[in-house]
N, C-alpha and C. Protein backbone atom coordinates (compact mmCIF):
# COMPACT_ATOMS: atom_id res chain seq x y z
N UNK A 1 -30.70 34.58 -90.29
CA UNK A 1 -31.17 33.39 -91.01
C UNK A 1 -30.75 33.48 -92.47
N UNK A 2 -30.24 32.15 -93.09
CA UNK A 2 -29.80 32.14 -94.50
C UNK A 2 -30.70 31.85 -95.23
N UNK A 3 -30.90 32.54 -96.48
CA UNK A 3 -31.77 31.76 -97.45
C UNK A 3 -31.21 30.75 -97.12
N UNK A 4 -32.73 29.41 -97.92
CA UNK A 4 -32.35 28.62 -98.36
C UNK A 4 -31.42 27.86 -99.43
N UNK A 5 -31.85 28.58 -100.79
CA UNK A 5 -30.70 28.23 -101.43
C UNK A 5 -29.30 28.34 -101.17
N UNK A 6 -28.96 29.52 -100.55
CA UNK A 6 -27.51 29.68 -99.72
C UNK A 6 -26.92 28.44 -98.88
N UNK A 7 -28.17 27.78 -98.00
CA UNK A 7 -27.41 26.78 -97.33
C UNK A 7 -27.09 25.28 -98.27
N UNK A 8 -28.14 25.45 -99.06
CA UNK A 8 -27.94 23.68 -100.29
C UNK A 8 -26.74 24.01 -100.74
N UNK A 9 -26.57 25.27 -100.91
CA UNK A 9 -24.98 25.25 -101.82
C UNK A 9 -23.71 25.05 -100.93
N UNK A 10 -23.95 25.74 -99.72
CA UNK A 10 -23.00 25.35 -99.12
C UNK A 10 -22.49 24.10 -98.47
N UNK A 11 -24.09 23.37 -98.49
CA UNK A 11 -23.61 21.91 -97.86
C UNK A 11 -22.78 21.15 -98.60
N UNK A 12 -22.41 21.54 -100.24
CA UNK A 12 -21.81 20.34 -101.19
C UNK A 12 -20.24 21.39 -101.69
N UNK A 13 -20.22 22.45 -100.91
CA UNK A 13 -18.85 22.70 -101.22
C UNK A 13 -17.74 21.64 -101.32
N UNK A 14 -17.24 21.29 -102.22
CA UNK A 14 -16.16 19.99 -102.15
C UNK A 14 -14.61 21.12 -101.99
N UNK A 15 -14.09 20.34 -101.24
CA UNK A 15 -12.72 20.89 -100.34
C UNK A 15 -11.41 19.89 -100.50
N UNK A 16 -10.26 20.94 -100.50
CA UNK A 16 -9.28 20.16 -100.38
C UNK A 16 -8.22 20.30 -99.52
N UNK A 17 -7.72 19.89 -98.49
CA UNK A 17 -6.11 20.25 -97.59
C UNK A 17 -4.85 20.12 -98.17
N UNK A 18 -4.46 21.35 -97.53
CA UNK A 18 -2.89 21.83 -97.90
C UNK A 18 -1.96 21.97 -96.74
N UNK A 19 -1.18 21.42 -96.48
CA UNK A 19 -0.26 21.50 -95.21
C UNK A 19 0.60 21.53 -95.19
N UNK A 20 1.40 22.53 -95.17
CA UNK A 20 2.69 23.07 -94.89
C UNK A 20 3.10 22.54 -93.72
N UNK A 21 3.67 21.21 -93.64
CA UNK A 21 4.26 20.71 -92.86
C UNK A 21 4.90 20.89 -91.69
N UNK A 22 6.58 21.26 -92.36
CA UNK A 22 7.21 22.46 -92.05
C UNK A 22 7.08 23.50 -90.62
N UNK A 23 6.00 24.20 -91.79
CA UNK A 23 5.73 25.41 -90.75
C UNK A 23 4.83 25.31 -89.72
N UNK A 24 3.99 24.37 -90.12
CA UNK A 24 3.42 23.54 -88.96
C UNK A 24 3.73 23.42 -87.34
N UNK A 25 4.82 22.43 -88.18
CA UNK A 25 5.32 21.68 -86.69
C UNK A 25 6.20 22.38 -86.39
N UNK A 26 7.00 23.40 -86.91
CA UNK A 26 7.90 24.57 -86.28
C UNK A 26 6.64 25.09 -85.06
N UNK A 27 6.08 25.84 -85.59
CA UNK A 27 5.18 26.98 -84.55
C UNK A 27 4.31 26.05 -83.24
N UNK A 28 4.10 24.55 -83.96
CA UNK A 28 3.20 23.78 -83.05
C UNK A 28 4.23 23.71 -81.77
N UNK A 29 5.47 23.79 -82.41
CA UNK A 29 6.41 23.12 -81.10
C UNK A 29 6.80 24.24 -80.28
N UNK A 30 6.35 25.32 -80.93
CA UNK A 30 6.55 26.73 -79.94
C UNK A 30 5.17 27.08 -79.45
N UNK A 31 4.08 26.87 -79.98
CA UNK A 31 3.11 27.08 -79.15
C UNK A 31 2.72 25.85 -77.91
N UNK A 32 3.38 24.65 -78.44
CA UNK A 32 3.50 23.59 -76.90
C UNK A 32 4.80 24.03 -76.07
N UNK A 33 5.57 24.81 -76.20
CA UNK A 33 6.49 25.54 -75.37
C UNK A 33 5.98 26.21 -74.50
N UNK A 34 5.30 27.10 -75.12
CA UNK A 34 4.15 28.41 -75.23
C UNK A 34 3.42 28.07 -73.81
N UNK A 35 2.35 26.69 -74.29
CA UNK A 35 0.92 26.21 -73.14
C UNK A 35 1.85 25.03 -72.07
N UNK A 36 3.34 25.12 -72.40
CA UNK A 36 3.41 24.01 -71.32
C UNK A 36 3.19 22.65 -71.83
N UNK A 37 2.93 22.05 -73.07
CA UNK A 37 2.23 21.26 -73.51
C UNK A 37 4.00 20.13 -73.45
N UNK A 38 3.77 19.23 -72.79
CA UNK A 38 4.91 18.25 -73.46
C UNK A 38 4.37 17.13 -74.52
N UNK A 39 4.85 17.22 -75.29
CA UNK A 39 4.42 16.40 -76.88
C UNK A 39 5.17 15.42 -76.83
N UNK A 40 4.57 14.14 -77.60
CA UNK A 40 4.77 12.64 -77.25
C UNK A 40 5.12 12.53 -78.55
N UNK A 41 6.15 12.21 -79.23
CA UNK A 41 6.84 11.76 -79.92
C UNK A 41 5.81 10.24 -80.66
N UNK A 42 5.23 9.87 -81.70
CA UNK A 42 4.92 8.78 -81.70
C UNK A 42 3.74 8.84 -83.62
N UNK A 43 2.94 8.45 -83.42
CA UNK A 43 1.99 8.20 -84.94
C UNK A 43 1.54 10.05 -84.89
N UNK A 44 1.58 10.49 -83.95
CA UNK A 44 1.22 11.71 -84.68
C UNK A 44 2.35 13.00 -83.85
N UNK A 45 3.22 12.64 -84.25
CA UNK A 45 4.41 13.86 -83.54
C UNK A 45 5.96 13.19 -84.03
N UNK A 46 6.40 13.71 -84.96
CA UNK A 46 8.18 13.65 -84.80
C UNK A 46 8.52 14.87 -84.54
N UNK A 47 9.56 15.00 -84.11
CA UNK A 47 10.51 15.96 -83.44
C UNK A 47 10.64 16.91 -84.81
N UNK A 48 10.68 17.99 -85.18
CA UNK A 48 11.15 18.74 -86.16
C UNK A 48 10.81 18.25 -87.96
N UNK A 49 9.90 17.44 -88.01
CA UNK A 49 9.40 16.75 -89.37
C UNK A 49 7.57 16.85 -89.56
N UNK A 50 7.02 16.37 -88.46
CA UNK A 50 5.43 16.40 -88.96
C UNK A 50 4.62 16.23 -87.27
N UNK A 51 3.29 16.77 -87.43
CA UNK A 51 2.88 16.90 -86.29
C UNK A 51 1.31 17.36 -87.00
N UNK A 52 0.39 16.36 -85.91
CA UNK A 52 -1.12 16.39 -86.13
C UNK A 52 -2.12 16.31 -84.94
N UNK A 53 -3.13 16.57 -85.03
CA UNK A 53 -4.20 16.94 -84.03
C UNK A 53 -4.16 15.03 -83.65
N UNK A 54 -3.98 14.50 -82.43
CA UNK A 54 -5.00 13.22 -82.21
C UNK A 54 -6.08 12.91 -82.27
N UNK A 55 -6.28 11.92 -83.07
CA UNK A 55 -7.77 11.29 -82.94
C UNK A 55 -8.65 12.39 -84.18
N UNK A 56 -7.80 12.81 -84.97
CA UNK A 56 -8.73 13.60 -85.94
C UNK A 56 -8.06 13.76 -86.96
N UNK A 57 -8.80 12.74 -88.30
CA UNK A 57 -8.34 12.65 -89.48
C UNK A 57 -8.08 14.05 -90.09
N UNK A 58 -7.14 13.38 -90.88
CA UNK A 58 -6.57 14.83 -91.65
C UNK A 58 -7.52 15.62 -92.84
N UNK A 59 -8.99 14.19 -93.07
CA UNK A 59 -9.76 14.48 -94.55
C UNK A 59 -10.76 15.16 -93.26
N UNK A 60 -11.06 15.18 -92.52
CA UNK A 60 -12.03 15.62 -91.43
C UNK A 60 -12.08 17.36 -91.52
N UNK A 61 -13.17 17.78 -91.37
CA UNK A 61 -13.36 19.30 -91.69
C UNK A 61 -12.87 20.06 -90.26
N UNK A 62 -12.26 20.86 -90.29
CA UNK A 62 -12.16 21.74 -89.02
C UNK A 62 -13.09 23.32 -88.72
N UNK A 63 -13.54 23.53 -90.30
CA UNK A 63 -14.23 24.96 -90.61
C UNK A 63 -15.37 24.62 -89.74
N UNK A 64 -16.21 25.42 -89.11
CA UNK A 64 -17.01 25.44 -88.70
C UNK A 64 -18.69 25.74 -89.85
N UNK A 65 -19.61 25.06 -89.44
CA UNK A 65 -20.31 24.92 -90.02
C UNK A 65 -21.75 26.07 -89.84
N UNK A 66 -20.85 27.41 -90.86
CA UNK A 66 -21.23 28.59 -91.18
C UNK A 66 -22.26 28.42 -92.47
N UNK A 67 -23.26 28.69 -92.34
CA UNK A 67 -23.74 29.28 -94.11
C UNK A 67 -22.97 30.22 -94.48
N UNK A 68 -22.89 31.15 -95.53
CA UNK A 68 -22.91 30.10 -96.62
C UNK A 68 -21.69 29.74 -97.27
N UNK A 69 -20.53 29.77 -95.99
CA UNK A 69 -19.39 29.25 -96.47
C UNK A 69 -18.72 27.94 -95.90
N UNK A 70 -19.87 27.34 -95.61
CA UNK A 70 -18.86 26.09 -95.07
C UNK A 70 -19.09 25.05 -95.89
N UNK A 71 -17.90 24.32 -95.54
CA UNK A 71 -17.80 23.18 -96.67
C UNK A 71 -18.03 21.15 -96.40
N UNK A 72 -18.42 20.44 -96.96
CA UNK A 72 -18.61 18.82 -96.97
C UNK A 72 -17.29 18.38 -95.68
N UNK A 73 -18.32 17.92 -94.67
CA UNK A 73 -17.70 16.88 -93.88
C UNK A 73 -16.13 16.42 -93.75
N UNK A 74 -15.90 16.14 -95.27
CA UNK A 74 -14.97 15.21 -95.83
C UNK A 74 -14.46 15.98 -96.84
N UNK A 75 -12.44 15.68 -96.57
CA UNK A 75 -12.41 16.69 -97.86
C UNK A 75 -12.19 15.42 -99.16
N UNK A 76 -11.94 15.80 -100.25
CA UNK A 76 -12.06 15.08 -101.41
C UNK A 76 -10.24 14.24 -101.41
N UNK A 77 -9.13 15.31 -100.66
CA UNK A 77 -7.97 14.98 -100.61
C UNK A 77 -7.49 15.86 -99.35
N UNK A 78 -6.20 15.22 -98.46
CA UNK A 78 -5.83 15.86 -98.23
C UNK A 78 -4.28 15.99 -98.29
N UNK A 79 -3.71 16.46 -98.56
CA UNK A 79 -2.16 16.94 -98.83
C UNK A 79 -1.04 17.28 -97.48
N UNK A 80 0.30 16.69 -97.39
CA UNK A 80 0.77 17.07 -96.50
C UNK A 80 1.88 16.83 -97.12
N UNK A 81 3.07 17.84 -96.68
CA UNK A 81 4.31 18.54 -97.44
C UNK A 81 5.27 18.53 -96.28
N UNK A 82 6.10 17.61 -96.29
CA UNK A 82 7.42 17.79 -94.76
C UNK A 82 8.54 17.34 -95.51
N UNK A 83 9.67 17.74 -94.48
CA UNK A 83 11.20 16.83 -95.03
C UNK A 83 11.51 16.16 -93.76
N UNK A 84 12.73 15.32 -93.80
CA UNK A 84 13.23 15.08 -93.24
C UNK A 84 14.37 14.14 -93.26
N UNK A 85 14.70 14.28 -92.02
CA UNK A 85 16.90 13.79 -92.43
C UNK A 85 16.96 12.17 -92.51
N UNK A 86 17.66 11.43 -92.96
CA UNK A 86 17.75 10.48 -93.18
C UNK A 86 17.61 9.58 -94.74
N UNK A 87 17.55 8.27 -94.65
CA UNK A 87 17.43 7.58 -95.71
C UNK A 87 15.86 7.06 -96.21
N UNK A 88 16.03 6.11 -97.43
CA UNK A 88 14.51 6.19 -98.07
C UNK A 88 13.48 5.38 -97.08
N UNK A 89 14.29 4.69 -96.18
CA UNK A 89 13.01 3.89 -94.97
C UNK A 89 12.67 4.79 -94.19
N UNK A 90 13.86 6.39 -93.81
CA UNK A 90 12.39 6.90 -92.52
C UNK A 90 11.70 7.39 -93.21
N UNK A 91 12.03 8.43 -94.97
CA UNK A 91 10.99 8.96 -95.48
C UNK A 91 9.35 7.93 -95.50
N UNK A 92 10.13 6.88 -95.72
CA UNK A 92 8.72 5.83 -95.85
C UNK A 92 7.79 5.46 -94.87
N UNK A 93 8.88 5.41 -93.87
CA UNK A 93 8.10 6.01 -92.28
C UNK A 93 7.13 6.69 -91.78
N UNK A 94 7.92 7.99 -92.36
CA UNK A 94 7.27 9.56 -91.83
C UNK A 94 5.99 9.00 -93.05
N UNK A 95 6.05 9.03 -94.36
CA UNK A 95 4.62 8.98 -95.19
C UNK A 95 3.53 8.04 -94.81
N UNK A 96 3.99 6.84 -94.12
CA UNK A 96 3.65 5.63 -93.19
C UNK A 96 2.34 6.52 -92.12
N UNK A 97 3.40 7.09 -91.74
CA UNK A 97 2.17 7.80 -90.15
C UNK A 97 1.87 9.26 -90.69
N UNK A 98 2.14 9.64 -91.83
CA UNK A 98 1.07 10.36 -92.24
C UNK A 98 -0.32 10.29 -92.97
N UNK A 99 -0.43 9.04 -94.04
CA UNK A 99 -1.05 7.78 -94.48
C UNK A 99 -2.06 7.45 -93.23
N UNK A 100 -1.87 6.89 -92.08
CA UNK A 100 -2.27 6.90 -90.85
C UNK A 100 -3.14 8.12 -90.41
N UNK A 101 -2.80 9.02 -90.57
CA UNK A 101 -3.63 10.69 -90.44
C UNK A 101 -4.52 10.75 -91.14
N UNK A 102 -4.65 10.00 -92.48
CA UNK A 102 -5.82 10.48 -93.58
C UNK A 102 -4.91 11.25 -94.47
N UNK A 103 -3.34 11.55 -94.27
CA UNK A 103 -2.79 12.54 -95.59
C UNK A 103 -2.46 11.26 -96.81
N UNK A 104 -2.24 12.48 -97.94
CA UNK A 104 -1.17 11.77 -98.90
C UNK A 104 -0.05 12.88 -98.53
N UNK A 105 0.91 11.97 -97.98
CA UNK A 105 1.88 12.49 -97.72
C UNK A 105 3.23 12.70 -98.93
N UNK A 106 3.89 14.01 -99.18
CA UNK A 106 5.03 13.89 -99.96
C UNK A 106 5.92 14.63 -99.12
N UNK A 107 6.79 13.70 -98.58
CA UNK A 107 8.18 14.25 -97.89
C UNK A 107 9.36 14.16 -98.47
N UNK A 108 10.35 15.30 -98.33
CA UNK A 108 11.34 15.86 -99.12
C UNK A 108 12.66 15.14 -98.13
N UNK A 109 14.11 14.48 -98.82
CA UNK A 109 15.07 13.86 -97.65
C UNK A 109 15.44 15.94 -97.85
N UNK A 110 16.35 16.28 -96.76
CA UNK A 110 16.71 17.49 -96.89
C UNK A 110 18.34 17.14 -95.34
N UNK A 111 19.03 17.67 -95.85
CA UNK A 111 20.47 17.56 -95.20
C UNK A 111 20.26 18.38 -93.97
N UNK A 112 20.98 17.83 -92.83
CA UNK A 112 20.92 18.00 -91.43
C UNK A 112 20.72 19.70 -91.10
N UNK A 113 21.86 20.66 -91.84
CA UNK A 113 21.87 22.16 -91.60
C UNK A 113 20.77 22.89 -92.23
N UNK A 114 19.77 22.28 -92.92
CA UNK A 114 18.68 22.75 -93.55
C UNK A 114 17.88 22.82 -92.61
N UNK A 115 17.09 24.12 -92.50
CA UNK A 115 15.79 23.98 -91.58
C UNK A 115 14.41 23.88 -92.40
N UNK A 116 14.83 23.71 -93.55
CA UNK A 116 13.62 23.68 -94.57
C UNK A 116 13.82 23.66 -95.26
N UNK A 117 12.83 22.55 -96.62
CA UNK A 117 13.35 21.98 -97.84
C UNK A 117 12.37 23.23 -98.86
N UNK A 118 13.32 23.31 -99.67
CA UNK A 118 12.60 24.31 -101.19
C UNK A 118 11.42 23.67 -101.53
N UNK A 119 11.73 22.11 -101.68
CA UNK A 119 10.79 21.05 -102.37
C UNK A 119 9.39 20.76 -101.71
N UNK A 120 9.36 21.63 -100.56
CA UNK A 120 7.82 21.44 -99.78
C UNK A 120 7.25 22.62 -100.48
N UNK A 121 7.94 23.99 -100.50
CA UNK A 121 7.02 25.12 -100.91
C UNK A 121 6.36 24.87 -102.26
N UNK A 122 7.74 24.30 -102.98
CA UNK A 122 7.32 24.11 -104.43
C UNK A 122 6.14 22.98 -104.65
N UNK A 123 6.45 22.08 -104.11
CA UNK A 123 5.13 20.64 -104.20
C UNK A 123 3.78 21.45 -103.54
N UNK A 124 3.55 21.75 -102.36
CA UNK A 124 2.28 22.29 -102.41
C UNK A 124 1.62 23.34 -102.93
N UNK A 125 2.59 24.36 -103.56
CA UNK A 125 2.07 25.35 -104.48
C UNK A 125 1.26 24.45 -106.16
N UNK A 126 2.46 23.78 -106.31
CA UNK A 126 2.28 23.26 -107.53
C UNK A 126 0.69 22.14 -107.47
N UNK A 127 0.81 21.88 -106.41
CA UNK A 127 -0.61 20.91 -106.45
C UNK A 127 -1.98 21.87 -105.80
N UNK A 128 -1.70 22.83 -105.64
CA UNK A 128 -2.66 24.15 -105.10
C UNK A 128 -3.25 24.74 -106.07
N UNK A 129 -2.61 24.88 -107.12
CA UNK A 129 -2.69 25.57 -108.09
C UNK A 129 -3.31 24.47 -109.26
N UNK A 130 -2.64 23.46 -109.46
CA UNK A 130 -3.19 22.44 -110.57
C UNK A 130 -4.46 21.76 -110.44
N UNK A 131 -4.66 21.74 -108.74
CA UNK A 131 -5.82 21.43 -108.60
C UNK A 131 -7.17 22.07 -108.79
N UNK A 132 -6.58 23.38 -108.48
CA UNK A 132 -7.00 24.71 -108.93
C UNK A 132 -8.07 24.87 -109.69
N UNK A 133 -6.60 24.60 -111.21
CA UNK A 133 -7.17 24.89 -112.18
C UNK A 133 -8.04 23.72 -112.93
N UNK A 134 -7.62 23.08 -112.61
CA UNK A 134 -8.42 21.49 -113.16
C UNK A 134 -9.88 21.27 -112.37
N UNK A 135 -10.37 22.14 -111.44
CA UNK A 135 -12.05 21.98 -111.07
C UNK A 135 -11.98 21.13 -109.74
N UNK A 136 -10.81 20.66 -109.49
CA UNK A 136 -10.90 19.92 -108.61
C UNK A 136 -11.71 20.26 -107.21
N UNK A 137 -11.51 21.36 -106.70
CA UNK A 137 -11.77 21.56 -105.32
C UNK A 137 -12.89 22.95 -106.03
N UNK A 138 -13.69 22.87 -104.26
CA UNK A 138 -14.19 24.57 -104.64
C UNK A 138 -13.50 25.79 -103.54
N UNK A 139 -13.25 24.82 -102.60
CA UNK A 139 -12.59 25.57 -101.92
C UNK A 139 -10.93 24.76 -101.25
N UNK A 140 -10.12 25.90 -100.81
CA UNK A 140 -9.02 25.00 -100.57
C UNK A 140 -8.60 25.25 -99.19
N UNK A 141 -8.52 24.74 -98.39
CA UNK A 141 -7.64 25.15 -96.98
C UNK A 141 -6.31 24.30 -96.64
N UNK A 142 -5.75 25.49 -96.63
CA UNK A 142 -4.39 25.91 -96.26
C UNK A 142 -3.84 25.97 -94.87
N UNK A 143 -2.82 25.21 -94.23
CA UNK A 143 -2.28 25.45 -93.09
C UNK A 143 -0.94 25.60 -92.81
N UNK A 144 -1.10 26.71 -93.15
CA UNK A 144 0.46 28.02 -93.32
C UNK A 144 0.47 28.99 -92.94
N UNK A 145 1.30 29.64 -92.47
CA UNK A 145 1.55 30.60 -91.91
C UNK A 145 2.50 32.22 -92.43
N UNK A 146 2.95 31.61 -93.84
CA UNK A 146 4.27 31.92 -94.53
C UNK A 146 3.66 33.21 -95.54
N UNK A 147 4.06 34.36 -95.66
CA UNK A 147 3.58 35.20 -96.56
C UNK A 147 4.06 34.63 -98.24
N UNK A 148 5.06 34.35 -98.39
CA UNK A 148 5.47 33.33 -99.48
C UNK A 148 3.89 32.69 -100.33
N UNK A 149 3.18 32.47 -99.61
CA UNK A 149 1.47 31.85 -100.15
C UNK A 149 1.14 32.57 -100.64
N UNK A 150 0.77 34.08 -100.80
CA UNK A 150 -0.12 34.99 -100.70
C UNK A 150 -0.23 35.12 -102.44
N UNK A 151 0.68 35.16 -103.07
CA UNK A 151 0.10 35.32 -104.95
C UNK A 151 -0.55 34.36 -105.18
N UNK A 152 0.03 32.70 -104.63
CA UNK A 152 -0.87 31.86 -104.98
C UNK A 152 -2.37 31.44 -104.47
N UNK A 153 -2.44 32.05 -103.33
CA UNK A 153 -3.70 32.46 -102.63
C UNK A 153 -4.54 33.19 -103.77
N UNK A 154 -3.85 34.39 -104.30
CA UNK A 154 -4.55 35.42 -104.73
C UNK A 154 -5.27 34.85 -106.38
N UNK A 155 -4.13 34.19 -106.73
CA UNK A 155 -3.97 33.55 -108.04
C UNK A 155 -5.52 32.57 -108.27
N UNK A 156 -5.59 31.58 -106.99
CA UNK A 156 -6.78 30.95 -107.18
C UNK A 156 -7.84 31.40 -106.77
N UNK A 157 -7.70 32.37 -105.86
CA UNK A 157 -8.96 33.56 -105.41
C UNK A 157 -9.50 33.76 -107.17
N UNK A 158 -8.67 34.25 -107.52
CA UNK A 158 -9.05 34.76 -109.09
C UNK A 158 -9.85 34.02 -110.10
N UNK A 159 -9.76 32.77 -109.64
CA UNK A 159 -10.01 31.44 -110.38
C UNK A 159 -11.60 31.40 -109.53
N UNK A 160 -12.22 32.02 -108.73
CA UNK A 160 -13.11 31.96 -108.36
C UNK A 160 -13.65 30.76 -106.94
N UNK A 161 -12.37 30.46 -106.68
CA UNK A 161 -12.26 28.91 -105.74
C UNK A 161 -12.72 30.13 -104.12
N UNK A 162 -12.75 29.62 -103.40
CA UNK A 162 -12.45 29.95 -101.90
C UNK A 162 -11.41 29.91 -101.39
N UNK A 163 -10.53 30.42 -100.68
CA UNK A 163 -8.91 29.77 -99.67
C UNK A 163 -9.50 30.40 -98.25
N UNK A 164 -9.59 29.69 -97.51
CA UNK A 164 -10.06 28.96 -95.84
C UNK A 164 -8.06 29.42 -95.36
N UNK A 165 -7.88 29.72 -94.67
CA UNK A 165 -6.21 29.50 -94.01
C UNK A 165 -6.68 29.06 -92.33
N UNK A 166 -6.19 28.26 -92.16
CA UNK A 166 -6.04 27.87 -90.63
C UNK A 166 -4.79 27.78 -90.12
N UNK A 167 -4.64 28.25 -89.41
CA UNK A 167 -3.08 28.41 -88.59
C UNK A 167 -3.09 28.71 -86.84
N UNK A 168 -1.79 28.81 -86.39
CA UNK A 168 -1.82 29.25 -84.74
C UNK A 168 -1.78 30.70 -85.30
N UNK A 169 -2.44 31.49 -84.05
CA UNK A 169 -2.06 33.27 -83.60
C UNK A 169 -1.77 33.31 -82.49
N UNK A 170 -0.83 34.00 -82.86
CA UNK A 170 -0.09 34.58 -81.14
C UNK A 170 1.30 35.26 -81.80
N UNK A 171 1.78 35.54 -80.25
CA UNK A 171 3.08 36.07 -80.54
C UNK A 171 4.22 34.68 -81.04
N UNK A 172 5.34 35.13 -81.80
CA UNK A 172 6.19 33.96 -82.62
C UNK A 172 5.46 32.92 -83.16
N UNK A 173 4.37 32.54 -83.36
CA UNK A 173 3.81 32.09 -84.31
C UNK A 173 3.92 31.54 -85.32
N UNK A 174 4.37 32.94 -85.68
CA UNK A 174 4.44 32.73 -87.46
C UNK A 174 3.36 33.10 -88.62
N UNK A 175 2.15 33.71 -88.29
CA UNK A 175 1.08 33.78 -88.69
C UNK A 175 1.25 34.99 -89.28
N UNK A 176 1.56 35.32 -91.14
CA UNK A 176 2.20 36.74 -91.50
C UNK A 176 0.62 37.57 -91.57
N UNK A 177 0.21 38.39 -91.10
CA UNK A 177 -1.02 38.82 -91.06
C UNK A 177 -1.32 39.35 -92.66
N UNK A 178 -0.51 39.13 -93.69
CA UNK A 178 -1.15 39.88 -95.16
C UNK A 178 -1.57 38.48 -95.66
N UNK A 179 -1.14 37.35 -95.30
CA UNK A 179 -1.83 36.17 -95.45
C UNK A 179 -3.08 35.61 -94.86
N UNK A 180 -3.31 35.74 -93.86
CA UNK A 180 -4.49 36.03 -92.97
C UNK A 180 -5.75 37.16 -93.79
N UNK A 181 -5.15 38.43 -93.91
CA UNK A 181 -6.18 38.96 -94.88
C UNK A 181 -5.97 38.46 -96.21
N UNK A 182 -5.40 37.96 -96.79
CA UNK A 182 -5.54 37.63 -98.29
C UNK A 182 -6.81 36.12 -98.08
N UNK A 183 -6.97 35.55 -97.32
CA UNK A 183 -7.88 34.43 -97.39
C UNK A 183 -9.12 35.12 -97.24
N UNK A 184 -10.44 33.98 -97.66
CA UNK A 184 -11.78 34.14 -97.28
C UNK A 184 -12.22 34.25 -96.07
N UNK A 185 -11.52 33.39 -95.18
CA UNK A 185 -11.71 33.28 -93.95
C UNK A 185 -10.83 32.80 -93.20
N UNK A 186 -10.44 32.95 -91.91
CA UNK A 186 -9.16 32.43 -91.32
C UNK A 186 -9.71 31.38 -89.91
N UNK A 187 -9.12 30.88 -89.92
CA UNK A 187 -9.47 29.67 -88.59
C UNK A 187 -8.33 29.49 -87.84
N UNK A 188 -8.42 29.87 -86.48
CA UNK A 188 -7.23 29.66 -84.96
C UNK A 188 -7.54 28.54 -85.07
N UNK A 189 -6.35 27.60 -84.90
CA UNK A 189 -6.20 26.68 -84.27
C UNK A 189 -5.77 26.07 -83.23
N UNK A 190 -5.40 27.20 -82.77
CA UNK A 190 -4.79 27.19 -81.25
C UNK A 190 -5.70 26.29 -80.07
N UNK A 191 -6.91 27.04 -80.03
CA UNK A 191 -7.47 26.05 -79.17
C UNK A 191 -7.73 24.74 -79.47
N UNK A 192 -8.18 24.48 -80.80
CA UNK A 192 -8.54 22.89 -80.77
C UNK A 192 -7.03 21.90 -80.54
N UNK A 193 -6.13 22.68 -81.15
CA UNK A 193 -4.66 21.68 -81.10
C UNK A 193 -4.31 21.69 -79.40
N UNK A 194 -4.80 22.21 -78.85
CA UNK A 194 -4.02 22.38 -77.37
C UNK A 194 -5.22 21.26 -76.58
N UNK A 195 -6.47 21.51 -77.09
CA UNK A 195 -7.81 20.12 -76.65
C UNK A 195 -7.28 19.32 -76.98
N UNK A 196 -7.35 19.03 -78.43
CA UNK A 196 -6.41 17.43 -78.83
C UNK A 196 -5.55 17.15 -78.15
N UNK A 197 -4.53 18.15 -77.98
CA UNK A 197 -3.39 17.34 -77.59
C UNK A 197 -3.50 16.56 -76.41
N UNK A 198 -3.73 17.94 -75.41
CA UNK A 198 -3.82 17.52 -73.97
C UNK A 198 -4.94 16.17 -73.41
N UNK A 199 -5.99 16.11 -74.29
CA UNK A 199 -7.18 15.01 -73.83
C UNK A 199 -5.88 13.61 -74.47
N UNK A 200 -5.20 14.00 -75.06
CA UNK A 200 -4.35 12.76 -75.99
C UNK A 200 -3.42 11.96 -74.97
N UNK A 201 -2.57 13.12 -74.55
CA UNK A 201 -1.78 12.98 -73.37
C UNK A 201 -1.89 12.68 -72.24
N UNK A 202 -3.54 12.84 -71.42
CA UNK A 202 -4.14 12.29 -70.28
C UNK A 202 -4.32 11.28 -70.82
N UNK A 203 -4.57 10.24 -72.01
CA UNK A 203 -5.12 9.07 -72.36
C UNK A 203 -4.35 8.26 -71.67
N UNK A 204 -2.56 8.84 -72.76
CA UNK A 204 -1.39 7.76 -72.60
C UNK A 204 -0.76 8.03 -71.52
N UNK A 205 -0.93 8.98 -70.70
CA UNK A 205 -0.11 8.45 -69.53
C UNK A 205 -0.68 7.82 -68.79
């Protein structure tokens, strides 16, 4: 049992999402390899650009509702970081059906032999950190997988904030385990993305 004061504080944690796009939908498309899962191309799936849970906003909390670290319902923002090939209407597209998710989406154009744009690591560090420092959030969750995070993890750890990381585990993954321990707490997502999906996929066929 939690004190009381422990749980009032935790009910008004204000939160913010960070999504590594990217690395996202790389590992999502190997862990639907993985479960067998065939993925539907459409408002929440492009091929190699962006990919989201159905039927569950992106400002929507996924942490579980722990004393005395869990955080408000609703996050205050949520952030999503992808590239992709083409001209300024699909970028407007892809931000279109991410907009649709509950993100503010910023997608990078990035040339066909690229498997990943510089301009995602750099944009969500840079708004991780500014948000950081400006009071914005109290806690931040992150959905990355990339050891590349880990100073700036550490950086706002320092700042006294929380960092939440949610990602897939398993084998090829992607999940660098010094990132995993550098957070407060870590959250699988494996099972809920494989519920979503699949209850998604019995809908539409």
């Amino acid at each position: 049992m939690y004190p009381i004061s422990l749980l009032s504080q935790a009910i008004h944690r204000r939160w913010m999402l960070f999504v590594d796009g990217e690395n996202l939908t790389l590992r999502a498309q190997e862990f639907a390899r993985q479960q067998n899962i065939a993925l539907k191309s459409g408002r929440h799936y492009l091929p190699d650009t962006f990919i989201w849970l159905p039927n569950w906003s992106g400002r929507h909390s996924m942490i579980p509702a722990m004393a005395p670290i869990s955080i408000e319902p609703t996050a205050i923002r949520a952030y999503y970081y992808t590239s992709v090939v083409g001209d300024e209407q699909r970028i407007k597209t892809v931000e279109q059906s991410l907009w649709e998710n509950g993100f503010l989406a910023k997608v990078f154009k990035k040339q066909k032999q690229q498997t990943k744009s510089k301009g995602v690591d750099i944009a969500l560090t840079t708004d991780f950190l500014s948000n950081a420092f400006l009071n914005n959030y109290d806690v931040a969750v992150l959905i990355a997988g990339d050891a590349d995070y880990i100073p700036m993890v550490n950086e706002v750890k320092r700042l006294g904030k929380l960092v939440y990381v949610v990602f897939f585990h398993g084998e090829k993954l992607g999940l660098n385990r010094s990132l995993h321990l550098a957070s407060d707490q870590f959250l699988n997502i494996s099972g809920t993305f494989k519920e979503q999906w699949l209850e998604y996929l019995d809908e539409v066929s």
